[in-house]
C-alpha atoms as a PDB file:
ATOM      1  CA  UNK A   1       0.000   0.000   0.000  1.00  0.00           C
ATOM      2  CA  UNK A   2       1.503   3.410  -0.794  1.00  0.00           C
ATOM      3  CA  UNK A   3       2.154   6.352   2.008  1.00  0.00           C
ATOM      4  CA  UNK A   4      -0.876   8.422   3.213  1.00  0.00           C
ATOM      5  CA  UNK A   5      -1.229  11.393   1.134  1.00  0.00           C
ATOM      6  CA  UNK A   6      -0.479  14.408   2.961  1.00  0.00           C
ATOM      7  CA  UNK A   7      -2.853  17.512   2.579  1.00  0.00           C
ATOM      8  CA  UNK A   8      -2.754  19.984   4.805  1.00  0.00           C
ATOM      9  CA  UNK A   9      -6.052  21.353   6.910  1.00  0.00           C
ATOM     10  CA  UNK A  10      -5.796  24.474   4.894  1.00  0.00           C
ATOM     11  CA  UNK A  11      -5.359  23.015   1.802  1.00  0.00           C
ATOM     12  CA  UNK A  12      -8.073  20.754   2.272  1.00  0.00           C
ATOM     13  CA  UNK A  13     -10.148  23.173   3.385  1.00  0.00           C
ATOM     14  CA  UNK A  14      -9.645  24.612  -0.008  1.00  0.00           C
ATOM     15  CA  UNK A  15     -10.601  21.894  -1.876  1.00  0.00           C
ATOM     16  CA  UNK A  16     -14.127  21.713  -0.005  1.00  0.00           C
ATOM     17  CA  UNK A  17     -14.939  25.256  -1.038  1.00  0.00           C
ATOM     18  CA  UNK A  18     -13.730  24.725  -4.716  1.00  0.00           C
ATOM     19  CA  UNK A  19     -16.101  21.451  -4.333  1.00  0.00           C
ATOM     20  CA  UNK A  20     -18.464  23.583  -3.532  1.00  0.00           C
ATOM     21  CA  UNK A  21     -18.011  26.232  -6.227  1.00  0.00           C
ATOM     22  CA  UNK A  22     -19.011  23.561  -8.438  1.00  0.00           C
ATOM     23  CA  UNK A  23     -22.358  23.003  -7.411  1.00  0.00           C
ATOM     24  CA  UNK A  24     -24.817  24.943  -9.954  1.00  0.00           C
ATOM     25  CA  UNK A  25     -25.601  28.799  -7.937  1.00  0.00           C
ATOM     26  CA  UNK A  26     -29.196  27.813  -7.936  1.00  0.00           C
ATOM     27  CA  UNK A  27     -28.508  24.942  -5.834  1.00  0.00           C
ATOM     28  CA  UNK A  28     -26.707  26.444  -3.230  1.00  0.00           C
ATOM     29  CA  UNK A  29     -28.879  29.871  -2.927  1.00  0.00           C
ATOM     30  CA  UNK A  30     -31.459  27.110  -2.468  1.00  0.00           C
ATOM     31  CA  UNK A  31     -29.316  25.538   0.487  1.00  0.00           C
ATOM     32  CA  UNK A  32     -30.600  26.828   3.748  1.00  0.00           C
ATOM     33  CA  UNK A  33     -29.263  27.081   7.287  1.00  0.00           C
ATOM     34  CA  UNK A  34     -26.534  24.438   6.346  1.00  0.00           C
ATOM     35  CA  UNK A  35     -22.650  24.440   7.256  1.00  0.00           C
ATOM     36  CA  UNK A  36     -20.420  22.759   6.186  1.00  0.00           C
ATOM     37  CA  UNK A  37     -16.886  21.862   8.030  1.00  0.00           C
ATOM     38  CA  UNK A  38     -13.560  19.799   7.885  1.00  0.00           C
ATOM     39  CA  UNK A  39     -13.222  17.671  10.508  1.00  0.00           C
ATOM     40  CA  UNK A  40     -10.196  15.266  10.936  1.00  0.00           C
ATOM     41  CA  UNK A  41     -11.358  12.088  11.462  1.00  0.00           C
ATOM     42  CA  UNK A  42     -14.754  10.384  10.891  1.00  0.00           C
ATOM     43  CA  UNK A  43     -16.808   8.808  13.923  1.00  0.00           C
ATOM     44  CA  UNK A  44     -16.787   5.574  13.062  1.00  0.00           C
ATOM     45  CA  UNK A  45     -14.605   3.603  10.168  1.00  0.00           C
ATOM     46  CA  UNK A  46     -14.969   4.319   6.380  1.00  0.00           C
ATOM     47  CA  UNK A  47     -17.186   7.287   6.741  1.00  0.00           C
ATOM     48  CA  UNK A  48     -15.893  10.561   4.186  1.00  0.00           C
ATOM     49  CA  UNK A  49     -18.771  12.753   4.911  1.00  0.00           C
ATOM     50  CA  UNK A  50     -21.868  12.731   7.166  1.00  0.00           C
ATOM     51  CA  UNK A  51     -24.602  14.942   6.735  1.00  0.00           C
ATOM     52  CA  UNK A  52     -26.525  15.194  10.007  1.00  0.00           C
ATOM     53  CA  UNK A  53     -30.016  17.588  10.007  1.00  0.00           C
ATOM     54  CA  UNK A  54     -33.323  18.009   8.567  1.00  0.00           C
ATOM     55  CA  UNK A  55     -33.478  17.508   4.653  1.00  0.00           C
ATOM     56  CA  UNK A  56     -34.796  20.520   3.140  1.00  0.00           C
ATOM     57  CA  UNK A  57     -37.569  18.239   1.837  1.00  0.00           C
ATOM     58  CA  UNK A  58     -38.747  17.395   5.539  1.00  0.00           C
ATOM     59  CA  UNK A  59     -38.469  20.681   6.883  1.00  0.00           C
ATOM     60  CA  UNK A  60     -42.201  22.299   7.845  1.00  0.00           C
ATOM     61  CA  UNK A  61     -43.962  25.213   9.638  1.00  0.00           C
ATOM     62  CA  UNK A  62     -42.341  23.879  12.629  1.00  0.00           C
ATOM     63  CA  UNK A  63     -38.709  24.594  11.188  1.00  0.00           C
ATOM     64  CA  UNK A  64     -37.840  27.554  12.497  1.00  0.00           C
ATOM     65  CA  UNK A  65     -34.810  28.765  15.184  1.00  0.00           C
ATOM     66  CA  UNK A  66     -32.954  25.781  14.644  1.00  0.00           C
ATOM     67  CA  UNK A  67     -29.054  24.806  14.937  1.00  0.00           C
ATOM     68  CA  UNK A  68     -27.773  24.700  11.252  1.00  0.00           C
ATOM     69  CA  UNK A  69     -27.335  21.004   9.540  1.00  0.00           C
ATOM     70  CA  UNK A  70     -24.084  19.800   9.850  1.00  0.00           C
ATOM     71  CA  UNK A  71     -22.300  18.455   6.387  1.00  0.00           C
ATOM     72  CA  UNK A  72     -18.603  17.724   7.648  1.00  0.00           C
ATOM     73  CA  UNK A  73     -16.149  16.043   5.661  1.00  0.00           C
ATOM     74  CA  UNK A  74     -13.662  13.840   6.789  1.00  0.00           C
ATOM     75  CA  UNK A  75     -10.008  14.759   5.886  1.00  0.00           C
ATOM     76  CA  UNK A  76      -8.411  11.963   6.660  1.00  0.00           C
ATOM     77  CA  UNK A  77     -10.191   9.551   5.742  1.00  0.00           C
ATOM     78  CA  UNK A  78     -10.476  10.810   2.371  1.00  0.00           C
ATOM     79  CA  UNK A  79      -6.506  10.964   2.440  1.00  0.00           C
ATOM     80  CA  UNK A  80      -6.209   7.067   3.920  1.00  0.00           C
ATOM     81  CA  UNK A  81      -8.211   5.911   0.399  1.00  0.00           C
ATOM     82  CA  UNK A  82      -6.413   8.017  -1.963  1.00  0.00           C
ATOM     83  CA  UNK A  83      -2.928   7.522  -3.775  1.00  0.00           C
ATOM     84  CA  UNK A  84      -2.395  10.700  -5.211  1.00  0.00           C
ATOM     85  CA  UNK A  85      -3.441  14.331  -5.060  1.00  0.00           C
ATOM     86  CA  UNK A  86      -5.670  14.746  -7.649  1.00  0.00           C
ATOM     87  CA  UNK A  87      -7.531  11.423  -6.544  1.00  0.00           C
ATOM     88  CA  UNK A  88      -8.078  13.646  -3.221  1.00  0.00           C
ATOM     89  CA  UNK A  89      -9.355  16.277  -5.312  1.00  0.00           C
ATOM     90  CA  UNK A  90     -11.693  14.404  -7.088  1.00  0.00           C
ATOM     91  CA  UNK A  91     -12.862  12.615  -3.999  1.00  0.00           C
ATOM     92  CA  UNK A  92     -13.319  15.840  -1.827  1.00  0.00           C
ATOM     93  CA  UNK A  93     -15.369  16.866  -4.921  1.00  0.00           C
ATOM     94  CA  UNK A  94     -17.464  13.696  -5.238  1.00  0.00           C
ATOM     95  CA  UNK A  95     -18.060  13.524  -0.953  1.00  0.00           C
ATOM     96  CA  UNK A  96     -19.174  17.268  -0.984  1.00  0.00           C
ATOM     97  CA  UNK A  97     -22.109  16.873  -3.346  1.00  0.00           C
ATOM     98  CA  UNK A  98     -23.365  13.375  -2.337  1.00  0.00           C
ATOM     99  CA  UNK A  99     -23.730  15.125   1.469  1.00  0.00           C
ATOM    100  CA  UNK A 100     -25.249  18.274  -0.024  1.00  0.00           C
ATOM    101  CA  UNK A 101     -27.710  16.149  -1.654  1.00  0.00           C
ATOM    102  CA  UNK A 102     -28.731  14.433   1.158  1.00  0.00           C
ATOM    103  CA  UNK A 103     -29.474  18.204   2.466  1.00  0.00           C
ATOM    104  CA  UNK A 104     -31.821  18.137  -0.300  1.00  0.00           C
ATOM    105  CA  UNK A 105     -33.222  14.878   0.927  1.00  0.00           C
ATOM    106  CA  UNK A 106     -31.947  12.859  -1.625  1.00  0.00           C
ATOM    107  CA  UNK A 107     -31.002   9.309  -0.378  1.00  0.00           C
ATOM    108  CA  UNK A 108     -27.890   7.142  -1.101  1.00  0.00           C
ATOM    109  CA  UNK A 109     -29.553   4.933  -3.024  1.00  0.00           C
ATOM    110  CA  UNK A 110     -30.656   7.801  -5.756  1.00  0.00           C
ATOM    111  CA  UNK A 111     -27.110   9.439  -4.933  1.00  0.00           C
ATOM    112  CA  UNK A 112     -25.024   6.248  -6.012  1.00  0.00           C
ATOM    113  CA  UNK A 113     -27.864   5.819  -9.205  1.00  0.00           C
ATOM    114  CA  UNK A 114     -26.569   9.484  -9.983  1.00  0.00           C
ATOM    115  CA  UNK A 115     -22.991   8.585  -9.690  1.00  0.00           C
ATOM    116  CA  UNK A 116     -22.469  10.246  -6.408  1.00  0.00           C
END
């Protein structure tokens, strides 16, 4: 197995926004009381990303004065699986919009039918 790839916090923390920055604008102005963070390592095993809230599609009169939904993506973890770089890149990418769409209450199911 080859070494760990290395990315720095920062650096990875870069690569979540440009993730982001590729999700069409009318998405994300659509995205609501959502942030999303880089955490180091996952809570259990094999996880890169966890979304953890209330899908936009369940959200109701009752939604209101809530803590934000939490998409937080797991650094490295995402490092551990990848041999170069640019696989990071690409996998930062990839992690970022599967969690997003579960904020828009798409499951995995649909996500992996969508290639996500």
């Amino acid at each position: 197995m080859a070494d760990v790839i290395e990315v720095s916090r920062e650096k990875f923390e870069e690569l979540v926004a440009e993730a982001l920055d590729t999700i069409p604008p009318e998405l994300t102005r659509a995205m609501s009381n959502v942030v999303v963070t880089v955490v180091d390592d996952p809570p259990e095993p094999h996880l890169l990303g966890l979304y953890t809230g209330v899908p936009l599609t369940e959200r109701g009169d009752w939604y209101s004065a809530v803590l934000p939904d939490r998409i937080e993506i797991y650094r490295n973890a995402i490092c551990e699986i990848c041999d170069t770089e640019e696989q990071v890149v690409e996998e930062v990418r990839i992690t970022v919009v599967h969690e997003v769409g579960h904020h828009f209450g798409i499951d995995d199911a649909r996500l992996h039918e969508l290639g996500w």
